[in-house]
C-alpha atoms as a PDB file:
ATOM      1  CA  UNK A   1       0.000   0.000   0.000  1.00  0.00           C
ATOM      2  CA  UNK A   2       1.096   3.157  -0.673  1.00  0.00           C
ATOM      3  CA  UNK A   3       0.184   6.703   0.443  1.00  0.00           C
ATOM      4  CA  UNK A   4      -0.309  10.181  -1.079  1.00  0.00           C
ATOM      5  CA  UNK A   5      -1.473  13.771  -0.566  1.00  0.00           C
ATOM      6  CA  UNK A   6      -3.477  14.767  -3.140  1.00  0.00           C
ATOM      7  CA  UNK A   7      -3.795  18.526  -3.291  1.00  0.00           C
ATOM      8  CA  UNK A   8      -1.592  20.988  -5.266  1.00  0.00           C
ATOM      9  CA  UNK A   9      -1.072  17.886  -8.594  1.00  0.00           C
ATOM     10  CA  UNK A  10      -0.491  14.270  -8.980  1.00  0.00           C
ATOM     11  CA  UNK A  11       1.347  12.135  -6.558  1.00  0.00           C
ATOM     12  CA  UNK A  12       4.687  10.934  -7.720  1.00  0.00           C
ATOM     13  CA  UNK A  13       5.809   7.153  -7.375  1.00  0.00           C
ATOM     14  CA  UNK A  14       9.414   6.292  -9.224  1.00  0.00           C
ATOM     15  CA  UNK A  15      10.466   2.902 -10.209  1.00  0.00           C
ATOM     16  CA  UNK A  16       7.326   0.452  -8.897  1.00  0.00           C
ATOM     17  CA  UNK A  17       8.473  -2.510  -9.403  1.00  0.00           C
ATOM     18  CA  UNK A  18       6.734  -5.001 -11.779  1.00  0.00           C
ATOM     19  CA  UNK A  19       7.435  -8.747 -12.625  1.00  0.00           C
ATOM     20  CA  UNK A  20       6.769  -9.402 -16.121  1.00  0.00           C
ATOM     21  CA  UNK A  21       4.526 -12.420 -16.794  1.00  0.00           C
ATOM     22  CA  UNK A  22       2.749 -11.621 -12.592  1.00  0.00           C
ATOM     23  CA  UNK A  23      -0.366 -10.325 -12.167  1.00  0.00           C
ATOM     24  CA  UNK A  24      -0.006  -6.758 -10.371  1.00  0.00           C
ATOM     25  CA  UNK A  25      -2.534  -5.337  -7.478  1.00  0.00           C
ATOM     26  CA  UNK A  26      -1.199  -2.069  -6.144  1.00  0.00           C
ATOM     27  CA  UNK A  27      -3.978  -0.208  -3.372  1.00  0.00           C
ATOM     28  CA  UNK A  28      -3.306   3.476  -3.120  1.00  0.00           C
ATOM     29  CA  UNK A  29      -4.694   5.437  -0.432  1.00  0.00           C
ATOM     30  CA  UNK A  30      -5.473   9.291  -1.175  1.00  0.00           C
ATOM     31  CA  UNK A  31      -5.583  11.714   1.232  1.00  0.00           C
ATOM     32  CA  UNK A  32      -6.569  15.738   1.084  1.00  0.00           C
ATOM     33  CA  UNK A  33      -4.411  16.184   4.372  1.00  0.00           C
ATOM     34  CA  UNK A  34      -2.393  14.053   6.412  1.00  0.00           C
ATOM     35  CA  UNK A  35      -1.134  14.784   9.986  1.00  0.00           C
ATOM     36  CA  UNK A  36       2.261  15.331  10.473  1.00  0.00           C
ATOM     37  CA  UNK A  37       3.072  16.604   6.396  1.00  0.00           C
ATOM     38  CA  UNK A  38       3.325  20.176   5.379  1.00  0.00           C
ATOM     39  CA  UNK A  39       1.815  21.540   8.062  1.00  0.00           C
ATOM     40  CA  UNK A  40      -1.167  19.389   8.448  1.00  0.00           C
ATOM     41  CA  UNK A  41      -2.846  18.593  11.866  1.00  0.00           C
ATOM     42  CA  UNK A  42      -5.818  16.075  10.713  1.00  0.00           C
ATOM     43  CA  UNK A  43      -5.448  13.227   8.160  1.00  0.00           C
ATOM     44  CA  UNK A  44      -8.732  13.305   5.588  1.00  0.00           C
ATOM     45  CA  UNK A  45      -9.071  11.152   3.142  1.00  0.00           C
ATOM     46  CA  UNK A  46      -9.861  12.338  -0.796  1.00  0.00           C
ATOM     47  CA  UNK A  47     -13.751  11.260  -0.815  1.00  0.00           C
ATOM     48  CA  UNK A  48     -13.687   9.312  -4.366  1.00  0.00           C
ATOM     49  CA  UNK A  49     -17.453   9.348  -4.714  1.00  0.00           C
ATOM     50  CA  UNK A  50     -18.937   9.076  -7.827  1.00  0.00           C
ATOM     51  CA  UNK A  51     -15.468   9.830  -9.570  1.00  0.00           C
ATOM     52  CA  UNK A  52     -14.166   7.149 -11.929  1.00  0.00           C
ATOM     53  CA  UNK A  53     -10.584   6.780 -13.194  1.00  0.00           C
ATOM     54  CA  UNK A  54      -8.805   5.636 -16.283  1.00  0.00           C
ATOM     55  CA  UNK A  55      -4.732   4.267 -16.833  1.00  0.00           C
ATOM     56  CA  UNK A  56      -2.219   4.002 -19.467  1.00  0.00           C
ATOM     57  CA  UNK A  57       1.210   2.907 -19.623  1.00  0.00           C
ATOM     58  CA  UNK A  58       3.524   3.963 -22.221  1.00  0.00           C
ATOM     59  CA  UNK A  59       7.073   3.956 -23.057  1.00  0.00           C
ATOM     60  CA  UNK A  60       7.732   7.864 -22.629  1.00  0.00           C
ATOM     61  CA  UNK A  61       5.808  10.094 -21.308  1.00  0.00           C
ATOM     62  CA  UNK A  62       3.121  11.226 -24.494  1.00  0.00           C
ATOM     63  CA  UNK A  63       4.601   8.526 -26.072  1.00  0.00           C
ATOM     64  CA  UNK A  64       2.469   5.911 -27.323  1.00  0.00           C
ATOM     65  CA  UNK A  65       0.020   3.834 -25.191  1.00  0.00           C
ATOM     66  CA  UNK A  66       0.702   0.543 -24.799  1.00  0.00           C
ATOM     67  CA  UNK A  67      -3.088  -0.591 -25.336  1.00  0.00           C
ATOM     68  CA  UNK A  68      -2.086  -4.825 -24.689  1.00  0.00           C
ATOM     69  CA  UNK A  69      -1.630  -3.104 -20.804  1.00  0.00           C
ATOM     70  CA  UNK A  70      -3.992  -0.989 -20.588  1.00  0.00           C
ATOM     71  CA  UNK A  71      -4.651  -1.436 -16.445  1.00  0.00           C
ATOM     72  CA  UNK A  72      -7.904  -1.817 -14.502  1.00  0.00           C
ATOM     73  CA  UNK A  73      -8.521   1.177 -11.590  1.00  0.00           C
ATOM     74  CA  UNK A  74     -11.162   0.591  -9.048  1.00  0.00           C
ATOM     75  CA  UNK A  75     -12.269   2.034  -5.719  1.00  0.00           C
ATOM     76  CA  UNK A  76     -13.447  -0.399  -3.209  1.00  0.00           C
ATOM     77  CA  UNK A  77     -13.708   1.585  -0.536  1.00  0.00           C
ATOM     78  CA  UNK A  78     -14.171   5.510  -2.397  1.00  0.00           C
ATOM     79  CA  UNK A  79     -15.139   7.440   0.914  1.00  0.00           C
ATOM     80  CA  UNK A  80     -11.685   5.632   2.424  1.00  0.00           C
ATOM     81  CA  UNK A  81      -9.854   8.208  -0.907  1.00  0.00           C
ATOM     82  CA  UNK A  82      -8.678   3.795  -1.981  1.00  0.00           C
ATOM     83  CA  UNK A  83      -7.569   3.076  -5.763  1.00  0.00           C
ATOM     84  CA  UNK A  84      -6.802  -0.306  -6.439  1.00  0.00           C
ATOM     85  CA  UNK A  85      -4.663  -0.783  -9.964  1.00  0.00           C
ATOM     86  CA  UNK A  86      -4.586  -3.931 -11.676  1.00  0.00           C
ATOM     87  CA  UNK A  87      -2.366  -5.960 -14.518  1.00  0.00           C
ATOM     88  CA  UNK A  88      -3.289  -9.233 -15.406  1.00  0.00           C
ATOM     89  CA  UNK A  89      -0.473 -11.812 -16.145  1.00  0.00           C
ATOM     90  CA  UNK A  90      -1.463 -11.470 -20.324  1.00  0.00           C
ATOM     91  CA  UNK A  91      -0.940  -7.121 -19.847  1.00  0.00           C
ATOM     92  CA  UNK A  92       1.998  -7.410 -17.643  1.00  0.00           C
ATOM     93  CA  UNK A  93       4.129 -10.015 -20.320  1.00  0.00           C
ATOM     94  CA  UNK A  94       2.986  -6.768 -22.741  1.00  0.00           C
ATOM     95  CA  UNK A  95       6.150  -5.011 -20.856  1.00  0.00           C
ATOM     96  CA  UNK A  96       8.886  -6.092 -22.238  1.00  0.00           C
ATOM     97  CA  UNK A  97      11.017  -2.930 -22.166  1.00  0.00           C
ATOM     98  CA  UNK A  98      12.226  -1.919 -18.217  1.00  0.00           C
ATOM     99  CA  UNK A  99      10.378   1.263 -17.933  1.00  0.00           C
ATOM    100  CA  UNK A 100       7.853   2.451 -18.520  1.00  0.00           C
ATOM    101  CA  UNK A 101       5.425   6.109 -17.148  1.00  0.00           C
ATOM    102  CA  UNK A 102       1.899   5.290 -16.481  1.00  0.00           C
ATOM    103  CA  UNK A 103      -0.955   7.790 -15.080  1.00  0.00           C
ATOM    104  CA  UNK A 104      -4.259   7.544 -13.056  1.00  0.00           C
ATOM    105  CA  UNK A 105      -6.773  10.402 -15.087  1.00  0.00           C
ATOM    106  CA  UNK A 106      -9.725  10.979 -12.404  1.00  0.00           C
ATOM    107  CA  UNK A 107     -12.873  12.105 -13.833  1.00  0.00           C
ATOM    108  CA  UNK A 108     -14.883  13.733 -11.553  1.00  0.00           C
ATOM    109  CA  UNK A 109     -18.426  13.168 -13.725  1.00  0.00           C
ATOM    110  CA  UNK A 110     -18.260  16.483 -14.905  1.00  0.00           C
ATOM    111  CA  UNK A 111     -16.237  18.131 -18.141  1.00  0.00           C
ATOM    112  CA  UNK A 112     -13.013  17.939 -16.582  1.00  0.00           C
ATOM    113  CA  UNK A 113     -10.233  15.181 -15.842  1.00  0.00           C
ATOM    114  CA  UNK A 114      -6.944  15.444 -13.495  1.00  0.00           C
ATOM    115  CA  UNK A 115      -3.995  13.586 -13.244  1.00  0.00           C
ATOM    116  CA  UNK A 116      -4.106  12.311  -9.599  1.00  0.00           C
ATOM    117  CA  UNK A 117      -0.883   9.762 -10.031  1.00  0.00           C
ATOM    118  CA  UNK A 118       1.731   9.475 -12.481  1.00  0.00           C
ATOM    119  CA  UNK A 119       5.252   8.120 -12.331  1.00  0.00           C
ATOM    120  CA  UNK A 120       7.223   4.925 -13.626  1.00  0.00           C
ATOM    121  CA  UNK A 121       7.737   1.371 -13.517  1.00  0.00           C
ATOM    122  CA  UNK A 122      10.932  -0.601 -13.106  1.00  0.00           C
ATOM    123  CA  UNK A 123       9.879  -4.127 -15.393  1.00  0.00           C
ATOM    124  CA  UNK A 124      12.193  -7.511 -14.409  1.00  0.00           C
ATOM    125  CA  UNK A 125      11.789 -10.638 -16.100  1.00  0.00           C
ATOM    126  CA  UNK A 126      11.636 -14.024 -14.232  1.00  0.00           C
ATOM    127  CA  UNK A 127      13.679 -16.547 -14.896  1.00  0.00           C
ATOM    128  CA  UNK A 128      10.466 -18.775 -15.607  1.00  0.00           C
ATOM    129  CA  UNK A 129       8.867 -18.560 -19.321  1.00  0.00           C
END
């Protein structure tokens, strides 16, 4: 699990790790504020209600979209600010370079979209086929 403010632009995660060939779960928590971190004194979560979300990975950033790996983004828990993203097996042997940037776009059911995560992954092979 891994944890981000969400307030002033996307959260920023370098080099997640991937296994080619695995399937991939990642849960991201969201929060507005968070106690302790620039300042803040209460820790709210970023209410995902009724927002849905869309990912890409691709090899540069507004480089092509790899569409064979194009992840799945849920919220199971949208009040808790929770995004799970998801590779099958089939998406992640799509990867065969070692990095790659990917995005979370949140559309907030009206006109506009944000970027609400963005960063890259670090691909390995496994010594299985």
């Amino acid at each position: 699990m891994s944890r981000a403010i969400v307030r002033n632009g996307p959260a920023y995660f370098a080099n997640v790790p991937i296994k080619r060939g695995d399937d991939v779960s990642l849960l991201w928590e969201l929060f507005e504020s968070y106690a302790g971190v620039d300042g803040d004194t209460t820790t709210v979560a970023l209410d995902l209600t009724g927002r849905t979300y869309t990912s890409s990975i691709a090899n540069t950033q507004g480089g092509t979209v790899i569409s064979a790996a194009a992840p799945s983004v849920s919220t199971p828990t949208p009040s808790n600010g929770q995004i799970v993203w998801a590779l099958t097996d089939t998406q992640t042997d799509a990867l065969t370079a070692r990095t790659y940037v990917f995005d979370i776009i949140e559309n907030a059911g009206t006109a506009s979209e944000r970027t609400i995560i963005e960063g890259t992954l670090a691909v390995s092979g496994r010594a299985t086929p």
